[in-house]
Protein backbone atom coordinates (compact mmCIF):
# COMPACT_ATOMS: atom_id res chain seq x y z
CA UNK A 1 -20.29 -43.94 57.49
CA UNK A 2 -18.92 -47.54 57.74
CA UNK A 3 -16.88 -48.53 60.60
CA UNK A 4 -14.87 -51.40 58.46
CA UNK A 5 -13.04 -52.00 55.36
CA UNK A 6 -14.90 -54.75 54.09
CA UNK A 7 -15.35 -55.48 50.23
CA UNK A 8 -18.76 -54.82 51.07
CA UNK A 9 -21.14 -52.86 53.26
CA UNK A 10 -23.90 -55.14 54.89
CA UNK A 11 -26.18 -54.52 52.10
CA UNK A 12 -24.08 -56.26 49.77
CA UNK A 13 -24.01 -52.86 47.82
CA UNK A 14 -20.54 -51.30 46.30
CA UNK A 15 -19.06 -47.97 47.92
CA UNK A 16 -18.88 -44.96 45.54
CA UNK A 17 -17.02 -42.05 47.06
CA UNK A 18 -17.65 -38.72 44.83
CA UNK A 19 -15.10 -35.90 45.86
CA UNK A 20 -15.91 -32.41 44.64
CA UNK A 21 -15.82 -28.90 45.78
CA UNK A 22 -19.43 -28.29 44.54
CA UNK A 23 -21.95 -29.22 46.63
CA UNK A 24 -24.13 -29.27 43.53
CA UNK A 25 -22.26 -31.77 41.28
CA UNK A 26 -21.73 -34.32 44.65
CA UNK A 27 -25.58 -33.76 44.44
CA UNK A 28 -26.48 -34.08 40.80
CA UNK A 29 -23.89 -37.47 41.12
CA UNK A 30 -25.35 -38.96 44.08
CA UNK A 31 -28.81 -38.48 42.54
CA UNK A 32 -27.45 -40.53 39.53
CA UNK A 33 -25.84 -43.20 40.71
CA UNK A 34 -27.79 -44.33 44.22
CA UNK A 35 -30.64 -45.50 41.47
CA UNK A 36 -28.29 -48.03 40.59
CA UNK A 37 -27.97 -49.57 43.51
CA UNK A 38 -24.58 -48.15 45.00
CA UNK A 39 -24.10 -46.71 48.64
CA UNK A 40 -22.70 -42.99 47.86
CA UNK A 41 -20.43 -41.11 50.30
CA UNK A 42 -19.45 -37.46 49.38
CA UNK A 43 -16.94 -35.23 50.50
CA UNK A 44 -16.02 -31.72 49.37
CA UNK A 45 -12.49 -31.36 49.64
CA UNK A 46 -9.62 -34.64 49.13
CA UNK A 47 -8.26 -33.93 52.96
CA UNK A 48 -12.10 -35.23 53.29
CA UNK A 49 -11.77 -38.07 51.36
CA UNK A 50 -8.64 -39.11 52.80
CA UNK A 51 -9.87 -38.82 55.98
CA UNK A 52 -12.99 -41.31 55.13
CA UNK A 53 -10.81 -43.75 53.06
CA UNK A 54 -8.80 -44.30 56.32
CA UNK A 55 -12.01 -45.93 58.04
CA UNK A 56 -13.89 -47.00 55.27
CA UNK A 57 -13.30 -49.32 52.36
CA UNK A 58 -14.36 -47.75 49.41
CA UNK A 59 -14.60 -49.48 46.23
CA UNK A 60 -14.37 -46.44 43.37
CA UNK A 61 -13.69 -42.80 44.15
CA UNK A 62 -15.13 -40.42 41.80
CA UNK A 63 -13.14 -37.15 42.32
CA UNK A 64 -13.13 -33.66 40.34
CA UNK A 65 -9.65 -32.70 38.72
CA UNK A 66 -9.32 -28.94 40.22
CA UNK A 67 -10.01 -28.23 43.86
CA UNK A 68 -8.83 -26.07 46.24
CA UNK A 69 -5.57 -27.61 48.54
CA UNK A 70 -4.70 -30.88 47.88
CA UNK A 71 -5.61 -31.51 43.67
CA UNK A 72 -7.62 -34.89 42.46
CA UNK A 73 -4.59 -35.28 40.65
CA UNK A 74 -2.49 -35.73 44.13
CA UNK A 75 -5.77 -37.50 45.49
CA UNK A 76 -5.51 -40.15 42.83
CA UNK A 77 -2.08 -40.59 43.01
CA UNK A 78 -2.20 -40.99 47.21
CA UNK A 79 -5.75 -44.09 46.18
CA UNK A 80 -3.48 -45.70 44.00
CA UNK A 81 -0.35 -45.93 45.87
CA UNK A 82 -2.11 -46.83 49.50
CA UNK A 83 -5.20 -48.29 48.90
CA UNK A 84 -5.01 -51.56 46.68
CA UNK A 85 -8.55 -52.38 46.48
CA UNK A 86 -10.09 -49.44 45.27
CA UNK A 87 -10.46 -48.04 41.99
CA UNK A 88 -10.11 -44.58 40.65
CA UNK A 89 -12.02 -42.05 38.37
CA UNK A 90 -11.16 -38.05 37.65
CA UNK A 91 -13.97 -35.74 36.23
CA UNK A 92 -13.17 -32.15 35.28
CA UNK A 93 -14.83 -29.39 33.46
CA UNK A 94 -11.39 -28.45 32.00
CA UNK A 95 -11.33 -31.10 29.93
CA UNK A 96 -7.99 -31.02 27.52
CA UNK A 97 -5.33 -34.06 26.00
CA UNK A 98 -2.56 -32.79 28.75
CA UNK A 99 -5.08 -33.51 31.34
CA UNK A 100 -5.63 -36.49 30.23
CA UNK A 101 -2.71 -37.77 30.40
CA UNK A 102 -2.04 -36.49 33.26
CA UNK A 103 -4.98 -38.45 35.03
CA UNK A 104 -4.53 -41.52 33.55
CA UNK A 105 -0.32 -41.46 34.56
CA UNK A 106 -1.84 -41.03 37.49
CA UNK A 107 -3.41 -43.87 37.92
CA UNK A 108 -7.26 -43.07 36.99
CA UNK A 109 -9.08 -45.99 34.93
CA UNK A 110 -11.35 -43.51 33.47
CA UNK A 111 -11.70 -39.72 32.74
CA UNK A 112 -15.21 -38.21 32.01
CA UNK A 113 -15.08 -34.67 30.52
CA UNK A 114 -18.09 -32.02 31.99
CA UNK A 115 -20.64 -31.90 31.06
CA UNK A 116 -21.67 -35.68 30.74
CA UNK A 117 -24.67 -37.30 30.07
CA UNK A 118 -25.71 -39.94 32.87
CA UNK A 119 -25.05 -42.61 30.21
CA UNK A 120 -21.77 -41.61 29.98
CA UNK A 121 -21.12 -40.98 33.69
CA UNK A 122 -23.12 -45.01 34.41
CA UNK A 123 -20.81 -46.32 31.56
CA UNK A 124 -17.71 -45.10 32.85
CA UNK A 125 -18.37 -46.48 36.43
CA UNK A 126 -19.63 -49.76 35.14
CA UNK A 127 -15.78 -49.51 33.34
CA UNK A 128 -13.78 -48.87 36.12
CA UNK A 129 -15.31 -51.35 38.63
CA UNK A 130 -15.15 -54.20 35.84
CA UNK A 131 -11.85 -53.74 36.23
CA UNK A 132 -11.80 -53.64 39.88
CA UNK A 133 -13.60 -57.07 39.50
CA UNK A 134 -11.03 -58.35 37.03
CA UNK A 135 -8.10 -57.91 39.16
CA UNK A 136 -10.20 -58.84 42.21
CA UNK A 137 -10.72 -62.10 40.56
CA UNK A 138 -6.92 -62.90 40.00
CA UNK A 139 -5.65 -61.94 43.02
CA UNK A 140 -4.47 -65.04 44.81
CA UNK A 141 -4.49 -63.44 48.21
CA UNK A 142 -8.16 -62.59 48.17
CA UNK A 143 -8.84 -66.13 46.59
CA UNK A 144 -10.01 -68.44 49.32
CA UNK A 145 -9.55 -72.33 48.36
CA UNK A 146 -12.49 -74.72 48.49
CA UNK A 147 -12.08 -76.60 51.83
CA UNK A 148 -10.63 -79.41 49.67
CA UNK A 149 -9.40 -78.78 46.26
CA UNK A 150 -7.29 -81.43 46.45
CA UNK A 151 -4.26 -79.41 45.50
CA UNK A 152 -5.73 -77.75 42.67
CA UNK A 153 -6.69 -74.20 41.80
CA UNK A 154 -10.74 -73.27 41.14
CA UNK A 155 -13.74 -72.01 43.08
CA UNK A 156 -15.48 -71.80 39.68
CA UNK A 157 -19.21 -73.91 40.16
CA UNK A 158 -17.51 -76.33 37.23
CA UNK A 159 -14.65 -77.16 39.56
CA UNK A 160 -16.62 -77.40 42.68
CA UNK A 161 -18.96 -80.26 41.10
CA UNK A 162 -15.13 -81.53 39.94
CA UNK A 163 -14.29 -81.60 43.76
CA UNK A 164 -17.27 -82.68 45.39
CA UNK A 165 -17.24 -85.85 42.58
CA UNK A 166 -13.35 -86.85 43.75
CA UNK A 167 -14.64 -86.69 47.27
CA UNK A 168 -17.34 -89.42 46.22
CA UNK A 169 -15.33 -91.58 44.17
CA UNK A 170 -12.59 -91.43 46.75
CA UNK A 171 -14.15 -93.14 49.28
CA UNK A 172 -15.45 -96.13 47.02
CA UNK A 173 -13.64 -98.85 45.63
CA UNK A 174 -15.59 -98.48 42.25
CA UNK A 175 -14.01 -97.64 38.55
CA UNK A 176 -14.27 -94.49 37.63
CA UNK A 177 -13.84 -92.84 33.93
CA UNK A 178 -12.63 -89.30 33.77
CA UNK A 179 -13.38 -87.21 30.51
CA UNK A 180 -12.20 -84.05 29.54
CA UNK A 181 -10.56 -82.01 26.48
CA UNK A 182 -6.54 -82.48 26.23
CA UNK A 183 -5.07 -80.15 28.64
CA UNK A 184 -7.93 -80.24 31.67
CA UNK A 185 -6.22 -81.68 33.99
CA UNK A 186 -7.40 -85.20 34.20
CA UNK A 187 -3.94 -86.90 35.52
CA UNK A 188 -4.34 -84.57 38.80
CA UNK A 189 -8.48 -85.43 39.25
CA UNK A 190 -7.01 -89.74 39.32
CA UNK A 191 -4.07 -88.75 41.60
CA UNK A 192 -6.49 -86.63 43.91
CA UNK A 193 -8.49 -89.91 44.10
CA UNK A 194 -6.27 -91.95 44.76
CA UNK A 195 -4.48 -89.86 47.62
CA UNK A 196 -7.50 -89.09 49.20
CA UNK A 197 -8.93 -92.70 48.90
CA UNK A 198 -8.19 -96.47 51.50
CA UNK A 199 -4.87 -97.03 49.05
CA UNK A 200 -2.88 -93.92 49.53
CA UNK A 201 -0.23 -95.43 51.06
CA UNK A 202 0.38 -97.85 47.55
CA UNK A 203 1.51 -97.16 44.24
CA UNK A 204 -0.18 -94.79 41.35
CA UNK A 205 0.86 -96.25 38.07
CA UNK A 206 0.13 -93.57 35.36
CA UNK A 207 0.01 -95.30 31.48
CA UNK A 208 -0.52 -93.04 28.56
CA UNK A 209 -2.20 -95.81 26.35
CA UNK A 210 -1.62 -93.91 23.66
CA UNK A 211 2.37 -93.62 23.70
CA UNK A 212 2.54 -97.45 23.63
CA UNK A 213 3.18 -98.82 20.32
CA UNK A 214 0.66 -102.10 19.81
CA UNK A 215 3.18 -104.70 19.59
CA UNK A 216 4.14 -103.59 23.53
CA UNK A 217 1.66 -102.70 25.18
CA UNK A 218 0.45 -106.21 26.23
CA UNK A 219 3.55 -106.63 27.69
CA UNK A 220 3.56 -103.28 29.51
CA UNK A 221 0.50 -103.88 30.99
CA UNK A 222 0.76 -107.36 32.03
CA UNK A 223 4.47 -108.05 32.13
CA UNK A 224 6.26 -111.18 30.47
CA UNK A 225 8.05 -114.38 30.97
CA UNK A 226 11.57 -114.95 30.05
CA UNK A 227 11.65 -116.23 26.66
CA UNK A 228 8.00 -115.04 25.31
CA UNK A 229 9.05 -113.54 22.43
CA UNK A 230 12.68 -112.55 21.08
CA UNK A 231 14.65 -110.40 23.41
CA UNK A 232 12.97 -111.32 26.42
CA UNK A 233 15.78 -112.21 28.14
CA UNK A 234 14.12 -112.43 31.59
CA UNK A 235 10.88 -112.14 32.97
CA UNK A 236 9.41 -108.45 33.93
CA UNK A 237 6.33 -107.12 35.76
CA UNK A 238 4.05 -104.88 34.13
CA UNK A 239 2.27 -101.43 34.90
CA UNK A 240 -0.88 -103.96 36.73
CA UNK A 241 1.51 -106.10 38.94
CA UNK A 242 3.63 -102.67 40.00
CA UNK A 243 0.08 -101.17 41.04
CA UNK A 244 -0.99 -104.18 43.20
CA UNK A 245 -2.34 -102.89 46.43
CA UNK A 246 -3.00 -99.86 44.95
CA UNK A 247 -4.59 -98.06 41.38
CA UNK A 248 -3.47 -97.81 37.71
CA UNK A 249 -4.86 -94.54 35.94
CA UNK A 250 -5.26 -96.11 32.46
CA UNK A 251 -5.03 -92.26 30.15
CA UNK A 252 -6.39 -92.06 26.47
CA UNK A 253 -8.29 -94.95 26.71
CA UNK A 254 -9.51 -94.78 24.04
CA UNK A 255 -6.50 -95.53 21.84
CA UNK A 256 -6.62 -98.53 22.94
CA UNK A 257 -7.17 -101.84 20.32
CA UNK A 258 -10.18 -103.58 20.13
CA UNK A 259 -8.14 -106.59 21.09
CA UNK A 260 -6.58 -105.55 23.69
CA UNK A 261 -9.61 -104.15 24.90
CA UNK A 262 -10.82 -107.49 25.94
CA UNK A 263 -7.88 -108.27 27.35
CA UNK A 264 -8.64 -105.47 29.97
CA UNK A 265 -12.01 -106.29 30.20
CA UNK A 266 -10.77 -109.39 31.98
CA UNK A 267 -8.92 -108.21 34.32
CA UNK A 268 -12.03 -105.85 35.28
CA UNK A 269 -13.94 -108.97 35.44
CA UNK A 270 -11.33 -111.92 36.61
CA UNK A 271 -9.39 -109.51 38.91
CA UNK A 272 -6.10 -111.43 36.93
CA UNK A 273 -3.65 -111.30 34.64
CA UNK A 274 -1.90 -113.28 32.14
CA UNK A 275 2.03 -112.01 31.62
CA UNK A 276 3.14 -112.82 27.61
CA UNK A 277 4.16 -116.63 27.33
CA UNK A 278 2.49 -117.38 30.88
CA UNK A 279 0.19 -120.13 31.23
CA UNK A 280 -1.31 -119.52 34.31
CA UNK A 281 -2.93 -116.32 35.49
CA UNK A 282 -1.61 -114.14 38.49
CA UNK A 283 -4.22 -112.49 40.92
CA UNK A 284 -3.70 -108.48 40.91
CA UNK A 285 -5.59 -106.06 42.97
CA UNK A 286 -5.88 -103.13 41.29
CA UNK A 287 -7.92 -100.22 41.19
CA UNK A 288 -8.55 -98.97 37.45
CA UNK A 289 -9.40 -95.32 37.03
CA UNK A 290 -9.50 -94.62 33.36
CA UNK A 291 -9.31 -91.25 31.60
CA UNK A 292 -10.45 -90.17 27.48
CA UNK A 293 -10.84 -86.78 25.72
CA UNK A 294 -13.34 -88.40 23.26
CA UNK A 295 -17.17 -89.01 23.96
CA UNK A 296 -16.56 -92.71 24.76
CA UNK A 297 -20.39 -93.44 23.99
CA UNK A 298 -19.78 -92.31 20.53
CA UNK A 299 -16.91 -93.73 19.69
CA UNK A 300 -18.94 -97.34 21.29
CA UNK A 301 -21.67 -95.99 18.56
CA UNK A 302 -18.82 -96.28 15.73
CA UNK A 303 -17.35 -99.82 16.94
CA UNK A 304 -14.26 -98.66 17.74
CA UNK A 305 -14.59 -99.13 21.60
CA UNK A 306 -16.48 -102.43 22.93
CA UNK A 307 -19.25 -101.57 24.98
CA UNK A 308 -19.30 -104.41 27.76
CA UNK A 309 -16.29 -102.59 28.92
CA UNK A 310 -17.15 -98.77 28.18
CA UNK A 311 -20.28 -100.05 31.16
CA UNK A 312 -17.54 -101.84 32.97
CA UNK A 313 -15.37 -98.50 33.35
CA UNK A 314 -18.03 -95.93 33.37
CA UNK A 315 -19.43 -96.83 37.04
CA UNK A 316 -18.35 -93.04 38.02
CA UNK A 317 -17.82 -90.28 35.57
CA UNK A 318 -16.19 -87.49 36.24
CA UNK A 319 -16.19 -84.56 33.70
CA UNK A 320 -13.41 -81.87 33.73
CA UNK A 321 -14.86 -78.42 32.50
CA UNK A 322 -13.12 -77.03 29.61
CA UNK A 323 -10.98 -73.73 30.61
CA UNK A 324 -13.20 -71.53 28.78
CA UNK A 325 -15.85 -72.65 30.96
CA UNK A 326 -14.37 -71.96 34.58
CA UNK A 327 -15.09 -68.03 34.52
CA UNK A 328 -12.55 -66.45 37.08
CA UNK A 329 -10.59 -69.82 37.17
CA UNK A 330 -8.01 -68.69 34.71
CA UNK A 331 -7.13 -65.82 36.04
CA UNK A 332 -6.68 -67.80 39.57
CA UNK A 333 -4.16 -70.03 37.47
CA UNK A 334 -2.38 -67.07 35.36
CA UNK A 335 -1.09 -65.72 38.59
CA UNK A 336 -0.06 -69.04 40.35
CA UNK A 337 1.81 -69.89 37.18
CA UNK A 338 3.62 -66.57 36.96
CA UNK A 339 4.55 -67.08 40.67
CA UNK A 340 5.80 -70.34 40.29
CA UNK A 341 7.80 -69.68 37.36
CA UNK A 342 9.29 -66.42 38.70
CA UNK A 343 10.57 -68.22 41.50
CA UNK A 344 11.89 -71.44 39.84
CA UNK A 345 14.22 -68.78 37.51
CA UNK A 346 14.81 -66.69 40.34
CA UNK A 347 13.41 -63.19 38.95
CA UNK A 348 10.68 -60.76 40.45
CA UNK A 349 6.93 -61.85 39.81
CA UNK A 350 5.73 -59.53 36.93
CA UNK A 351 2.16 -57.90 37.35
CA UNK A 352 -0.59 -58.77 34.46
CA UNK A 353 -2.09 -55.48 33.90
CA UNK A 354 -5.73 -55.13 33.60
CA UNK A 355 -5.89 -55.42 29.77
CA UNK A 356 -3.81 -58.97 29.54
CA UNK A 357 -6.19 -59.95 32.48
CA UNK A 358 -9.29 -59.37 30.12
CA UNK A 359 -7.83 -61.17 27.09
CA UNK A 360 -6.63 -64.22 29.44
CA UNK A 361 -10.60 -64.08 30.76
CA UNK A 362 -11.95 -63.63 26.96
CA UNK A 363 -9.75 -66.45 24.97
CA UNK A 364 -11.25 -69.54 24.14
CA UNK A 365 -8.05 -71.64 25.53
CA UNK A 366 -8.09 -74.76 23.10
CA UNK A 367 -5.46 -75.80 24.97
CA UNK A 368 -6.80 -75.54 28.35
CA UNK A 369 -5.18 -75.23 31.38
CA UNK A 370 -2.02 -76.55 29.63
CA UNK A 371 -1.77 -73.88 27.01
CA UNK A 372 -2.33 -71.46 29.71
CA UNK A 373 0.52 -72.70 31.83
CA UNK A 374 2.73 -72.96 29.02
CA UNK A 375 1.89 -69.13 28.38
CA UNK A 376 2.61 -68.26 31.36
CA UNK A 377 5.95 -70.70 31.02
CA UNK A 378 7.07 -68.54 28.05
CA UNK A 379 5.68 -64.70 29.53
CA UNK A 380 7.79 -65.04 32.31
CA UNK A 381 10.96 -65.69 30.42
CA UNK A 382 11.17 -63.69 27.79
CA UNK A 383 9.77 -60.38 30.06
CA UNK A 384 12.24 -57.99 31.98
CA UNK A 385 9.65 -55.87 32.76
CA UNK A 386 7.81 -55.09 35.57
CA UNK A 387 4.51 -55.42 34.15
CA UNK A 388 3.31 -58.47 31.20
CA UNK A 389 1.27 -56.15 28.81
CA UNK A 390 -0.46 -56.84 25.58
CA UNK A 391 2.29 -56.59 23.60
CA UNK A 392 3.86 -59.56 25.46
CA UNK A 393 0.96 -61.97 24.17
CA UNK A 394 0.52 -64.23 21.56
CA UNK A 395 -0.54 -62.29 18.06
CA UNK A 396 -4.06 -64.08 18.43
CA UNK A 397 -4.43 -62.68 21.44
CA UNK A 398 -4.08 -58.92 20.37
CA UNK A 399 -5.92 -56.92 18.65
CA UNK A 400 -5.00 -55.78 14.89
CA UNK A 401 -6.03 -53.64 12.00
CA UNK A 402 -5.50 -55.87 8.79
CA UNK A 403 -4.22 -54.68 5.96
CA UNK A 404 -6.22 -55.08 2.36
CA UNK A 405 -6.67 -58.50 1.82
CA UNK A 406 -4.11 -59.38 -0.87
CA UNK A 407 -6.55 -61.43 -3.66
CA UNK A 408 -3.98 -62.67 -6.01
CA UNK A 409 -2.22 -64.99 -3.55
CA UNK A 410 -2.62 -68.73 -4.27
CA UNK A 411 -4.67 -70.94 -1.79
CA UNK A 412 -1.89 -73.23 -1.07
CA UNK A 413 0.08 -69.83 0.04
CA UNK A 414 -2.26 -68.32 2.83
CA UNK A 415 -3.27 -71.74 4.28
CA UNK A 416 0.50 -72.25 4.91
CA UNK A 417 0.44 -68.63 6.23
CA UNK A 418 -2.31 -69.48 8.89
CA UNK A 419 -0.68 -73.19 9.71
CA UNK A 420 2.53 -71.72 10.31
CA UNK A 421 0.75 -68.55 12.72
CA UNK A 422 -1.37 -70.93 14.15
CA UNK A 423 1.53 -73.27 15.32
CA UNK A 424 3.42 -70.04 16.46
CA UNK A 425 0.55 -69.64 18.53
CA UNK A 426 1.07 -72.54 20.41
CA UNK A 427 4.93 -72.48 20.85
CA UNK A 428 4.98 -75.55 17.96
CA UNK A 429 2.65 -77.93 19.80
CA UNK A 430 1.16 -79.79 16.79
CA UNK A 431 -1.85 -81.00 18.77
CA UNK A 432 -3.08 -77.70 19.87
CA UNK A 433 -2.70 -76.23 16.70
CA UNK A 434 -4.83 -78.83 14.84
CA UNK A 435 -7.23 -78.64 17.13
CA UNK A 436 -7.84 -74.78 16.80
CA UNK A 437 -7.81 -75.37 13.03
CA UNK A 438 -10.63 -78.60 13.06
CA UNK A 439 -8.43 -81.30 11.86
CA UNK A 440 -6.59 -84.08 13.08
CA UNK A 441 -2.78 -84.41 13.90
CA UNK A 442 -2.33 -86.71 10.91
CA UNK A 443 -3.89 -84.05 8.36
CA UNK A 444 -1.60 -80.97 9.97
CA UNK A 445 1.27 -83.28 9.44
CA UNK A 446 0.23 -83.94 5.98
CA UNK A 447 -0.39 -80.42 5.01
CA UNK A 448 2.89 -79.60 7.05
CA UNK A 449 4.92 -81.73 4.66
CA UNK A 450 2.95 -80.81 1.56
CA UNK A 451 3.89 -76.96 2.08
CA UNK A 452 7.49 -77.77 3.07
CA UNK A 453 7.27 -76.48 6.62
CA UNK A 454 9.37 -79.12 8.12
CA UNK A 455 12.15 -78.17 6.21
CA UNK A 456 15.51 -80.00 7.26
CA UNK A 457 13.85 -80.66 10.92
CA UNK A 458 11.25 -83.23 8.82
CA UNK A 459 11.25 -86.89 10.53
């Protein structure tokens, strides 16, 4: 017997407990399942079991419905409402729909009629400790932080490259270009170098390159003097002079012009800038960290970006996995964002049950760690409930039994269909939703206005 409540025994092995009043069936069981690699304990009555659950961790507990005493119905009921960690099973050779229910209301994952076959019995313990693992995964007490995360949430092997590349870059002065789908994070990986780099202690100018329109952006970068151009009534520092001392995190590079790309190349290369209307140059220093969620090298390929300066700002790359890709990552960040939220509108943290913690594992996430967080955003508020169940989720997210398809609807009428479900999806967010349907923002607009979905609300 073990002497601790470990997840494991030292064998690395999980803990079956089978709980039967016949000594052949704990027999036939243990024969079954010690094959496949799990340490077996047995007991023949549930004051027994109790008895062994006190000193040992147990990860599943295997117990017949009917036994003398104390039932496997009260059994399962005392596992689920004392023991956290451990999952629960009922098998019964009075097998009926009233039983069923019973079992499962009281908190077993699975319940195997007599007699089974040892597929059946294999399959339904493989069942219930998947979702032992599942909610082992997104529990945020069990989850142990890499020693530095830098303030963000993963222990995925993705996000532990992710962290072990800010600790490099961090303690160089050198550029550094971090790429990554919409939603990744990217803004946090250029603030975790920065904080964790020589020029804490100054600024971290953030500039969305993209937001700028092109007749400003000169100006916001390099600032102006008074009189440069109409309604410059006095001279103004831009985003580079702000961040002197310390580093600018240049976002969607990419979207930036050709000619002011050489502009910026300058200031890699010069370490100065010229404000609008200024005739001399003004010495800046300024970290650049730059950020993109296009392949920059391809978009060099198509002569949109010039390459002396794609080499100039890709000294250090640092990739961002894509949600999809980080495993038991998402689950980590479903429960932090329902904690956060809860307590920011000052209600009770809901519980994800097992099955929303399977489709949050299973969904692609186009949106990343964004669309995630504004789930989690919109979960919180709209549920009273104790528990955030399927029904709570997104359509896409469920599953559903279509109807027959409908083939005398025109084309123009189910492609509006999907757009608008699509964008419903996504709580509205136009860039999420033409991502998941392969176009660009421009054509969803396009199409948006063609099928009159803007309606009054139309720019």
């Amino acid at each position: 017997m073990a002497s601790s409540k470990n997840h494991r025994n030292d064998s690395g092995k999980e803990i079956i407990l089978v709980v039967d009043d016949s000594p052949d069936t704990l027999e036939v069981l243990q024969r079954n399942l010690e094959p496949q690699g799990y340490v077996v304990f047995t007991a023949l009555n549930a004051g027994d079991a109790i008895r062994l659950l006190e000193s040992t961790h147990v990860d599943l507990v295997v117990t017949d419905l009917k036994m003398p005493g104390v039932s496997g119905l009260e059994l399962v009921r005392h596992v689920r409402e004392n023991l956290k960690d451990t999952e629960v099973m009922m098998i019964t050779g009075y097998a009926s729909v009233q039983g069923a229910v019973k079992a499962v209301k009281s908190g077993a994952e699975e319940y195997l009629a007599k007699p089974f076959t040892d597929e059946e019995l294999l399959g339904a313990v493989q069942r219930s400790l998947d979702k032992l693992h599942l909610r082992r995964a997104a529990s945020l007490s069990n989850h142990r932080a890499p020693s530095k995360a830098y303030g963000m949430i993963g222990a995925s092997p993705p996000m532990l490259k992710v962290f072990d590349m800010i600790e490099k870059a961090a303690s160089t002065t050198a550029t550094v270009l971090v790429m990554g789908e919409s939603g990744t994070g990217k803004e946090l990986v250029a603030r975790a170098i920065h904080y964790n780099s020589p020029r804490a202690s100054a600024a971290f100018v953030p500039v969305n390159c993209g937001g700028i329109p092109e007749g400003l952006i000169e100006s916001e970068l390099f600032g102006h003097v008074k009189g440069s151009f109409t309604g410059a009534t006095e001279s103004r520092a831009g985003f580079f002079q702000a961040a002197d001392g310390g580093t600018i995190f240049l976002d969607e590079i990419s979207e930036m012009s050709l000619g002011m790309q050489v502009k910026l190349l300058r200031v890699l290369q010069e370490k100065e800038v010229y404000m609008v209307g200024a005739t001399k140059p003004r010495k800046v220093d300024v970290r650049i960290l730059a950020a993109t969620n296009k392949d920059l090298a391809k978009v060099v390929e198509k002569g949109q970006f010039r390459e002396d300066l794609f080499y100039r700002l890709n000294v250090i790359t640092i990739t961002i996995p894509p949600l999809h890709e980080r495993g038991d990552d998402v689950l980590l960040l479903a429960n932090r964002f329902v904690e956060r939220f809860a307590r920011e509108f000052g209600k009770p943290a809901p519980r994800l049950s097992d099955e929303v913690l399977l489709a949050l594992k299973s969904y692609s996430w186009p949106g990343n760690v964004r669309e995630l967080e504004n789930m989690m955003q919109r979960l919180v508020v709209m549920s009273d409930a104790d528990v955030i169940d399927m029904p709570d989720l997104p359509a896409l997210m469920r599953f559903s039994v279509k109807g027959e398809a409908s083939l005398d609807r025109p084309l123009a009428e189910v492609e509006a269909e999907y757009i608008a479900n699509v964008l419903a999806s996504v709580a509205g967010n136009k860039t999420q939703a033409a991502k998941i349907l392969g176009i660009d923002r421009k054509t969803l607009r396009e199409k948006m206005k063609s099928h009159d979905m803007y309606g009054k609300e139309q720019p």
